[in-house]
C-alpha atoms as a PDB file:
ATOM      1  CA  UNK A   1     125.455 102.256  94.384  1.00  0.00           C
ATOM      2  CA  UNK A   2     126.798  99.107  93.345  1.00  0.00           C
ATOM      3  CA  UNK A   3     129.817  97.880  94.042  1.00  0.00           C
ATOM      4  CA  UNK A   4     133.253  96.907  92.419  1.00  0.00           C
ATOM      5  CA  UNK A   5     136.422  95.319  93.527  1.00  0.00           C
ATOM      6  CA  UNK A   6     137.670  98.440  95.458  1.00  0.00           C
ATOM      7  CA  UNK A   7     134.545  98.188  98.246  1.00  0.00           C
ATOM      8  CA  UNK A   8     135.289  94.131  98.522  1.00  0.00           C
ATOM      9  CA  UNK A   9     138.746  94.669  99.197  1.00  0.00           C
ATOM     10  CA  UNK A  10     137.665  97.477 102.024  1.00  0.00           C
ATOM     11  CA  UNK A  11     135.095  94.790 103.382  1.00  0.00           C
ATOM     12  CA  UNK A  12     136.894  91.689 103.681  1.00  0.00           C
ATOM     13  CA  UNK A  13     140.548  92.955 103.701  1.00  0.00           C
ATOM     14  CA  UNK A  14     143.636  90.987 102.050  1.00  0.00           C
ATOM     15  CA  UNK A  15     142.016  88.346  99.542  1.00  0.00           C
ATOM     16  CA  UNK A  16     143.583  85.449  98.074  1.00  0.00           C
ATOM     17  CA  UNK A  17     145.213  86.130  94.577  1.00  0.00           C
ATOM     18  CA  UNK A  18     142.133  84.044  92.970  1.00  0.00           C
ATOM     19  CA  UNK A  19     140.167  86.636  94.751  1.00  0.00           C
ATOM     20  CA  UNK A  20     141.704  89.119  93.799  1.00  0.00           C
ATOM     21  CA  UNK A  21     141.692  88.205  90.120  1.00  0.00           C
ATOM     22  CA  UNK A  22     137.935  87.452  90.000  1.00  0.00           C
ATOM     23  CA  UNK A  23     137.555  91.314  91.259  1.00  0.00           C
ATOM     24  CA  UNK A  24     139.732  92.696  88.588  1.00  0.00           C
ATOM     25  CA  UNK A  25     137.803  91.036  86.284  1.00  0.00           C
ATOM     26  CA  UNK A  26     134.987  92.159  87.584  1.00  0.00           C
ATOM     27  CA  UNK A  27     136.152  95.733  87.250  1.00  0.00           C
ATOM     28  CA  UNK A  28     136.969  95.158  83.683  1.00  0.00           C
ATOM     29  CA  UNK A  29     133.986  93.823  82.415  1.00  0.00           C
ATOM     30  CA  UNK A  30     132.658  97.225  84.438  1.00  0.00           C
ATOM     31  CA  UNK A  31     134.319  99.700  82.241  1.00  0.00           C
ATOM     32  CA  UNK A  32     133.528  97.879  78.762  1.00  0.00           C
ATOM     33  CA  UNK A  33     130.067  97.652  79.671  1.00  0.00           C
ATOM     34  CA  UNK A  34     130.725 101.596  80.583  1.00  0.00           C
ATOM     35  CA  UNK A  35     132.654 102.419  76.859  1.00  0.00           C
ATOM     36  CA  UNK A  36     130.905 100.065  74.781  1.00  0.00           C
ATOM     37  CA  UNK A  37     126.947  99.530  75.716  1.00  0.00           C
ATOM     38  CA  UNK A  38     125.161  97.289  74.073  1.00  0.00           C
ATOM     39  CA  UNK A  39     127.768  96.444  71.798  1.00  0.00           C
ATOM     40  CA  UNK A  40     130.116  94.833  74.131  1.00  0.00           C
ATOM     41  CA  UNK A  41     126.990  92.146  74.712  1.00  0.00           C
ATOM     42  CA  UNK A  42     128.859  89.761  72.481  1.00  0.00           C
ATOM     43  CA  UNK A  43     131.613  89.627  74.010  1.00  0.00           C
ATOM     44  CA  UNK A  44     130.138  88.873  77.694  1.00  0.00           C
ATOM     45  CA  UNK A  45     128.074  86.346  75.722  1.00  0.00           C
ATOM     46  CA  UNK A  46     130.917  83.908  75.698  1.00  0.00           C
ATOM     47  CA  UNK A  47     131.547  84.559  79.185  1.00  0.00           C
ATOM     48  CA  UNK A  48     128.137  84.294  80.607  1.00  0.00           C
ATOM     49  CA  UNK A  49     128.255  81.100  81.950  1.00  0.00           C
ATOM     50  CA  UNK A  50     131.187  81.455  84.296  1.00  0.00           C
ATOM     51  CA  UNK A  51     129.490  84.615  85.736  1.00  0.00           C
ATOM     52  CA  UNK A  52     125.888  82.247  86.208  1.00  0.00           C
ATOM     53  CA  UNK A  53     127.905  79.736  87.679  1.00  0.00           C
ATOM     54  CA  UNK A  54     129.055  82.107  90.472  1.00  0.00           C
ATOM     55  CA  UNK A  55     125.637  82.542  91.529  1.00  0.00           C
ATOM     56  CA  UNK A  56     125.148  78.864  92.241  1.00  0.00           C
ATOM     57  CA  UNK A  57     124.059  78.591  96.145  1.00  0.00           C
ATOM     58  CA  UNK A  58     127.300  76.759  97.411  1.00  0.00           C
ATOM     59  CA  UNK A  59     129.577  79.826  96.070  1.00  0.00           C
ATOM     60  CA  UNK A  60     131.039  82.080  98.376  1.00  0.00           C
ATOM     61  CA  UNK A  61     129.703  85.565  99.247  1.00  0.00           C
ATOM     62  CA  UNK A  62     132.342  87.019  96.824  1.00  0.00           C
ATOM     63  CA  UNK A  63     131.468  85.278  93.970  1.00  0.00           C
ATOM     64  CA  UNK A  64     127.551  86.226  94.612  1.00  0.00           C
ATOM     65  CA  UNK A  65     128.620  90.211  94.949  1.00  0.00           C
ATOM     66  CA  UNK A  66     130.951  89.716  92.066  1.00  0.00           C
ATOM     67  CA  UNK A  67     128.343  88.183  89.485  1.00  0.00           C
ATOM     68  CA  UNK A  68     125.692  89.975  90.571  1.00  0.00           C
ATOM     69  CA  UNK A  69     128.259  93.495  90.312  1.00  0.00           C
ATOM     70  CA  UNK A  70     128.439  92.368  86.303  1.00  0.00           C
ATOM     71  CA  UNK A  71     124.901  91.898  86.232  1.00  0.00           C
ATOM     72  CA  UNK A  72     124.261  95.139  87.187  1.00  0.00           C
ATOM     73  CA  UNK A  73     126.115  96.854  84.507  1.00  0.00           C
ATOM     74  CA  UNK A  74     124.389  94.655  82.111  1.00  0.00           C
ATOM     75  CA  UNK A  75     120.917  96.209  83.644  1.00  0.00           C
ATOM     76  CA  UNK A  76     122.516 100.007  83.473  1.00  0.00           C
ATOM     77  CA  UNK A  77     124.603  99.905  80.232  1.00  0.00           C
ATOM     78  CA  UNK A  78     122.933  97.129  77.665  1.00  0.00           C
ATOM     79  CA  UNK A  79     119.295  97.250  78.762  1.00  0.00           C
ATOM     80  CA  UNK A  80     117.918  96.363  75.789  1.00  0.00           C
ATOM     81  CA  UNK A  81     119.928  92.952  76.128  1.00  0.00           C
ATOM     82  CA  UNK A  82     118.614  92.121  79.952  1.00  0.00           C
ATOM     83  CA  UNK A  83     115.289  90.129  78.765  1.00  0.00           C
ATOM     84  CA  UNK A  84     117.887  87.682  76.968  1.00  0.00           C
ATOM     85  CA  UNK A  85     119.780  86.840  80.225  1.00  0.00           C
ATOM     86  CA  UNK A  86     117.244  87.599  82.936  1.00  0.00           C
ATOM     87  CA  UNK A  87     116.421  83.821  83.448  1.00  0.00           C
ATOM     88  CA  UNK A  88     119.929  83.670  84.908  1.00  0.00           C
ATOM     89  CA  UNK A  89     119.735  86.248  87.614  1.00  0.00           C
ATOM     90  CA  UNK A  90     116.498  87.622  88.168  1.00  0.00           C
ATOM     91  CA  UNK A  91     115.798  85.003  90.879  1.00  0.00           C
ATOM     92  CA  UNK A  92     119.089  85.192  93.112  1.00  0.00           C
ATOM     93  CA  UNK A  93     118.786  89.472  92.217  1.00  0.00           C
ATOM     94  CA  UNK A  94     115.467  88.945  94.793  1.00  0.00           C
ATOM     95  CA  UNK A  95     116.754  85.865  96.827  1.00  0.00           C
ATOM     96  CA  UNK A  96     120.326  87.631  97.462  1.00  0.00           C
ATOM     97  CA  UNK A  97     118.537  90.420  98.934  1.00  0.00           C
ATOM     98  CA  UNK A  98     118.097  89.243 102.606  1.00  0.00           C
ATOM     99  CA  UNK A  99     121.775  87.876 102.276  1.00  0.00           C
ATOM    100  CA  UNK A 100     123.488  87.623 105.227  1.00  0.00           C
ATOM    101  CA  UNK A 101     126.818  89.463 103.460  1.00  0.00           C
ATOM    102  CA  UNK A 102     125.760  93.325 103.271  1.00  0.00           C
ATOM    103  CA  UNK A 103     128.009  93.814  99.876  1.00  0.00           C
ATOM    104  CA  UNK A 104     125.920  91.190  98.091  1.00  0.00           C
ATOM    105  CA  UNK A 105     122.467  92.689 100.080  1.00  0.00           C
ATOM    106  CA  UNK A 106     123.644  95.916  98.542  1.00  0.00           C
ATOM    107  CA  UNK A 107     124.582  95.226  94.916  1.00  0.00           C
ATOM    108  CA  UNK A 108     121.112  92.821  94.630  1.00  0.00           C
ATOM    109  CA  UNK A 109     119.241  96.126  95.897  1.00  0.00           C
ATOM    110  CA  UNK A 110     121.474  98.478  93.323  1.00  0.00           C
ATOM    111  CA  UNK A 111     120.014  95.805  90.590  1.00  0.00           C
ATOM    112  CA  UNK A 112     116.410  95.665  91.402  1.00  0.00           C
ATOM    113  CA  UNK A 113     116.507  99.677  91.560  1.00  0.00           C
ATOM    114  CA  UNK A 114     118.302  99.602  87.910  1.00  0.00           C
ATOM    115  CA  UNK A 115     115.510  98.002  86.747  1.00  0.00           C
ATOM    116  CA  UNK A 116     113.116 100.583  87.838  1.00  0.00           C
ATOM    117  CA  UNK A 117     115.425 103.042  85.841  1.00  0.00           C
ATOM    118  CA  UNK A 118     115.640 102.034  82.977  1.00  0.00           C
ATOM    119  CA  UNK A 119     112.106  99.757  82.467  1.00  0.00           C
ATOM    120  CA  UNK A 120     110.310 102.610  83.994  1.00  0.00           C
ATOM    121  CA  UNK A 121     106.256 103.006  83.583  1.00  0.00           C
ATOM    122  CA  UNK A 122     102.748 100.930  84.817  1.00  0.00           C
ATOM    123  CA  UNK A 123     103.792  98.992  81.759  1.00  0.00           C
ATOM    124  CA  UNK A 124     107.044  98.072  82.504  1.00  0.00           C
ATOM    125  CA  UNK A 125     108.320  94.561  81.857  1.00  0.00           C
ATOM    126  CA  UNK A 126     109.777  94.148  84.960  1.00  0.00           C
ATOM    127  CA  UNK A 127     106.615  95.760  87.569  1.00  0.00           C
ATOM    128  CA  UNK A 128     105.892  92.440  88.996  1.00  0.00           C
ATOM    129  CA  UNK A 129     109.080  91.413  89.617  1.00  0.00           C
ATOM    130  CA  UNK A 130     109.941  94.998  91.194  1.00  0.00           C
ATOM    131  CA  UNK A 131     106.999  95.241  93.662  1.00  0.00           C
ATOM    132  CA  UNK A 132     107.727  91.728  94.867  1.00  0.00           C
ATOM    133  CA  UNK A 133     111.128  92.813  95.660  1.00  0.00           C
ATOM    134  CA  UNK A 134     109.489  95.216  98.173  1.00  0.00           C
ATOM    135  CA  UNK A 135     108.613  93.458 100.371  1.00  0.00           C
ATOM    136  CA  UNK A 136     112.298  91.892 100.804  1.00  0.00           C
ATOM    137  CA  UNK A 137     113.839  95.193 100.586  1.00  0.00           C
ATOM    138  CA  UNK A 138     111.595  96.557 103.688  1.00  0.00           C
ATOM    139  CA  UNK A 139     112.876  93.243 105.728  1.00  0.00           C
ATOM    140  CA  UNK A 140     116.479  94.677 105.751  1.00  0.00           C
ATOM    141  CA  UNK A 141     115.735  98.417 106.345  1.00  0.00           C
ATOM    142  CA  UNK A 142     113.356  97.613 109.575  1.00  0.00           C
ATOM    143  CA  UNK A 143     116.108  94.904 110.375  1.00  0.00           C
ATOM    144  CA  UNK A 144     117.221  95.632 114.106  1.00  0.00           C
ATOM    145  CA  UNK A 145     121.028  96.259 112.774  1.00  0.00           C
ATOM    146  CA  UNK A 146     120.285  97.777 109.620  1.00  0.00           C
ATOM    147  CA  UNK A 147     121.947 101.224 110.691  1.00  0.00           C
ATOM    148  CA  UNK A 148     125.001  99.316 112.012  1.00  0.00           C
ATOM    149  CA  UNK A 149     128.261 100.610 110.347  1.00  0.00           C
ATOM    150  CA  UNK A 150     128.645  97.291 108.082  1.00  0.00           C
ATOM    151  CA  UNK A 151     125.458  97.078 107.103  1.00  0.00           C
ATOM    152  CA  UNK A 152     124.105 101.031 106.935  1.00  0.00           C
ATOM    153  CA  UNK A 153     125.677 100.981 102.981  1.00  0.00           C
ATOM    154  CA  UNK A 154     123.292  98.479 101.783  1.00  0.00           C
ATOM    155  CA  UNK A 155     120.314  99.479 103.605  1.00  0.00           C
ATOM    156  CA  UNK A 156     120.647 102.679 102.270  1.00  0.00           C
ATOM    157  CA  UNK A 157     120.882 100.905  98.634  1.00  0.00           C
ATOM    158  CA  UNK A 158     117.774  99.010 100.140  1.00  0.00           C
ATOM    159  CA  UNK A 159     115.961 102.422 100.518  1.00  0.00           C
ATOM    160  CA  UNK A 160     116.851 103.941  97.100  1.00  0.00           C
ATOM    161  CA  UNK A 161     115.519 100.702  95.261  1.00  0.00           C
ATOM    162  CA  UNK A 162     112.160 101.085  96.562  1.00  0.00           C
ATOM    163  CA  UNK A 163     112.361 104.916  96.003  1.00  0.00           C
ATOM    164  CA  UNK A 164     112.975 104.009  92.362  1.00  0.00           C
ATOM    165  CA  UNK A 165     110.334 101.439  91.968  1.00  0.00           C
ATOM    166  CA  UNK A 166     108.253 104.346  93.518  1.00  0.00           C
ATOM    167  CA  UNK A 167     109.328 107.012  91.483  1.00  0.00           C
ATOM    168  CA  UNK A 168     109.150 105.334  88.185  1.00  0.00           C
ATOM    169  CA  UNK A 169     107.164 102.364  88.138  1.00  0.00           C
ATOM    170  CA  UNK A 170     104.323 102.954  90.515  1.00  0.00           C
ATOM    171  CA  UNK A 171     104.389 106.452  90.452  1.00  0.00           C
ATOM    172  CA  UNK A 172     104.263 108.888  93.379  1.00  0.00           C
ATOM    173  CA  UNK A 173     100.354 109.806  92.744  1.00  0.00           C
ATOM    174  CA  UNK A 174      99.946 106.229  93.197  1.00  0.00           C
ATOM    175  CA  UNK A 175     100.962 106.247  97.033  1.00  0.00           C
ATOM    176  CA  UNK A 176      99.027 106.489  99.528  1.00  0.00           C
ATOM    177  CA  UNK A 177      99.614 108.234 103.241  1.00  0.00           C
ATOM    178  CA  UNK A 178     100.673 105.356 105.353  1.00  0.00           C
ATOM    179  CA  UNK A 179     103.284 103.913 102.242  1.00  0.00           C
ATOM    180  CA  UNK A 180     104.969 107.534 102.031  1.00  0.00           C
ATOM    181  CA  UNK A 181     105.254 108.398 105.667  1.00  0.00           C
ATOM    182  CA  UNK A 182     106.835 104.816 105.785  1.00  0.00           C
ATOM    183  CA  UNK A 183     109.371 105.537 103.527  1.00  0.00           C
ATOM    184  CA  UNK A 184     109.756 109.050 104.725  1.00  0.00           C
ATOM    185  CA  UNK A 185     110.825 107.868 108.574  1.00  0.00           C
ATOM    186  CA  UNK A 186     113.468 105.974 106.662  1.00  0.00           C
ATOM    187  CA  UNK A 187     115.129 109.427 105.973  1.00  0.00           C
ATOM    188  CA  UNK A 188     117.874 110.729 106.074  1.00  0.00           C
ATOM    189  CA  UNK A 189     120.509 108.805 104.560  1.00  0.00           C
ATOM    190  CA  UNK A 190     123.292 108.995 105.756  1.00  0.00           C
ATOM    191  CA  UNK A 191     126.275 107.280 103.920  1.00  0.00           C
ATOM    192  CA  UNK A 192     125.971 106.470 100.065  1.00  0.00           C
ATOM    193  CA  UNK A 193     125.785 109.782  97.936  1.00  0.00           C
ATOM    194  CA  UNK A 194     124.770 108.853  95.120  1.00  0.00           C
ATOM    195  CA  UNK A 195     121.791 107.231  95.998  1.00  0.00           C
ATOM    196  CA  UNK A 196     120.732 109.890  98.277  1.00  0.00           C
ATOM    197  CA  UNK A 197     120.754 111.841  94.875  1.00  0.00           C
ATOM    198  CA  UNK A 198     118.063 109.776  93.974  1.00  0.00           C
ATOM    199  CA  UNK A 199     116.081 109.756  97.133  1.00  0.00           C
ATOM    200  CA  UNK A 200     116.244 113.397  97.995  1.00  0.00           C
ATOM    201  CA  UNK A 201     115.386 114.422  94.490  1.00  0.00           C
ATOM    202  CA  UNK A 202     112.115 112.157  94.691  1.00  0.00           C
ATOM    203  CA  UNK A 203     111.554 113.890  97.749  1.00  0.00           C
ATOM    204  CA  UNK A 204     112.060 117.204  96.194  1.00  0.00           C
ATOM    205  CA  UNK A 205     109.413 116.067  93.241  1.00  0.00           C
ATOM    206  CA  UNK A 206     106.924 115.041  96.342  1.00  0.00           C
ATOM    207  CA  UNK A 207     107.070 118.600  97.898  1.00  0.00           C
ATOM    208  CA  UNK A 208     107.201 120.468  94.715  1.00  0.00           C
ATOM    209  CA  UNK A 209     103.867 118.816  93.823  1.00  0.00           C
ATOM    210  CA  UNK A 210     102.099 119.610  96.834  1.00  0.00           C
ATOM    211  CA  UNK A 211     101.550 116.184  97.876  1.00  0.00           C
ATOM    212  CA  UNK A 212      99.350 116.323 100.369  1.00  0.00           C
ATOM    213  CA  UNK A 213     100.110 112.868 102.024  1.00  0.00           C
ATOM    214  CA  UNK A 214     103.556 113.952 102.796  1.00  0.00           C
ATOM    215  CA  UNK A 215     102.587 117.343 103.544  1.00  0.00           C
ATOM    216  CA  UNK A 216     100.468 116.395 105.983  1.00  0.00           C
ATOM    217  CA  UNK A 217      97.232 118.067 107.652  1.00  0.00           C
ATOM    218  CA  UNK A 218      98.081 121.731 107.183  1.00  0.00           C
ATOM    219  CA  UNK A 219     101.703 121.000 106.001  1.00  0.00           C
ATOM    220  CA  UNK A 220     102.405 119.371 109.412  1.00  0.00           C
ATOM    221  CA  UNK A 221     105.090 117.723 108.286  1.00  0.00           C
ATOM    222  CA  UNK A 222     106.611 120.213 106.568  1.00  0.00           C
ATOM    223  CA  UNK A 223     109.396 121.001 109.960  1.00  0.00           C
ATOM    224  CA  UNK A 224     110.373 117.632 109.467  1.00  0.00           C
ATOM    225  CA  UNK A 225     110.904 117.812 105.802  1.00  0.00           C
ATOM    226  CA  UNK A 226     113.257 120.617 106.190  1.00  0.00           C
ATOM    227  CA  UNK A 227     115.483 118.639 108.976  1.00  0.00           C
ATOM    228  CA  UNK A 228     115.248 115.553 106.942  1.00  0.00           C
ATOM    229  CA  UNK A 229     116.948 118.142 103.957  1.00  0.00           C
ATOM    230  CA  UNK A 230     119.087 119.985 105.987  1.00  0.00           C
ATOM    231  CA  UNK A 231     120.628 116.675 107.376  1.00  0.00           C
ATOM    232  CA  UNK A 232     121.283 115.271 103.881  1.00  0.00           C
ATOM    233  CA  UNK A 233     122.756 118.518 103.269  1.00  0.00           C
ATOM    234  CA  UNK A 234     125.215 117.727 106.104  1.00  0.00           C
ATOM    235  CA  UNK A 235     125.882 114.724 105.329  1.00  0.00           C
ATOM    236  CA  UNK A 236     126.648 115.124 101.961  1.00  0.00           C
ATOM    237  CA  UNK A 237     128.958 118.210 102.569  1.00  0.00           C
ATOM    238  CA  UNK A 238     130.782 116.116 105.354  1.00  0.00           C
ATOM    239  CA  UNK A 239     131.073 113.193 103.174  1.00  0.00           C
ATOM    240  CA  UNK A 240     133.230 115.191 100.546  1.00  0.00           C
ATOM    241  CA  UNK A 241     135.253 116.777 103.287  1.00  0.00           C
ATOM    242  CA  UNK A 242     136.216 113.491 104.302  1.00  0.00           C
ATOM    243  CA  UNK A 243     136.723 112.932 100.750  1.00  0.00           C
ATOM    244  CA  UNK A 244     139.145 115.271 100.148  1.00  0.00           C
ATOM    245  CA  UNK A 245     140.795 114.626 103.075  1.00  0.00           C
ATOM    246  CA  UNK A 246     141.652 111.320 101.855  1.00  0.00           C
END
């Protein structure tokens, strides 16, 4: 899940009011991109360069997250226009990554799983770049304080890039044994619900087709499949609790 203004503000606490500007901005840009598609693309034309000037090394954190936030939308609401800017982000979407700020860890891995979306296939324009992502993205989920509270968010976003690239670029039939018992042990997730959406239903597509990597030796693994479920499950049901409580 990528995210906006609201999760900075939660993560840093009281910004400045040019911080605080740069988010709602950030947000707005969100929604047209939401309303308008591809057709909002000239528009954010004229404003490109102040977004590829955040991304510039010596900017702060927040102006990484921010710019990469409105690159992001571009990827999920005016595909068709990404090949015309990707010289502008597509190296700081793999470098920002490792970052050592989990928000801009977490909207770089939102991005790279976008891609998979919606440039899905063995053909896809953007294969190479995805599968050298991977390695990057496994670097933060078998970090020692990936489960930490502040960073459990993005490794989670971590894990549901590389189920994408799985899912729809190198395809599941593609896999073998060791690569899906690796991502399996990853499971369950435990915070971000909509991109357990996508990992459990890839998970679902695994066991509906029988795949015998995951399944295991006479469906050994199959006990552990059902916790794994019945813990997202949980999770998921505790996570709107909490939301309604709030």
């Amino acid at each position: 899940q990528s995210t906006g203004s609201s999760g900075i503000n939660a993560e840093y606490g009281e910004l400045d009011q040019d911080d605080y500007l740069l988010g709602k901005v950030s947000d707005i840009i969100h929604n047209l991109f939401g309303v308008y598609g591809e057709d909002f693309v000239q528009i954010f034309d004229s404003l490109t360069e102040y977004f590829v000037a955040m991304l510039a090394p010596d900017r702060p954190s927040l102006e990484h997250q921010w710019a990469i936030c409105v690159f992001d939308d571009l990827i999920d609401y005016a595909p068709n226009s990404v090949h015309k800017y990707q010289g502008h982000f597509l190296k700081q979407l793999m470098e920002f990554l490792t970052d050592s700020c989990p928000g801009v860890r977490q909207a770089a891995a939102y991005g790279v799983g976008a891609l998979a979306v919606k440039f899905p296939g063995p053909d896809s324009p953007y294969k190479a770049f995805c599968q050298s992502c991977i390695p990057r993205l496994v670097n933060v989920i078998q970090g020692s304080t990936s489960r930490e509270e502040d960073n459990v968010t993005a490794t989670e976003n971590c894990i549901s890039a590389i189920t994408k690239i799985f899912k729809y670029i190198i395809l599941a039939e593609n896999l073998d044994e060791a690569t899906l018992l690796t991502w399996f042990r990853w499971l369950p997730i435990q915070e971000d619900e909509e991109e357990g959406v996508h990992i459990y239903n890839f998970l679902l597509d695994l066991v509906e087709a029988n795949n015998p990597h995951l399944l295991g030796s006479d469906n050994s693994n199959v006990r552990d499949i059902v916790i794994v479920l019945a813990e997202g499950i949980i999770n998921a049901e505790y996570g709107c609790l909490q939301n309604e409580d709030q």
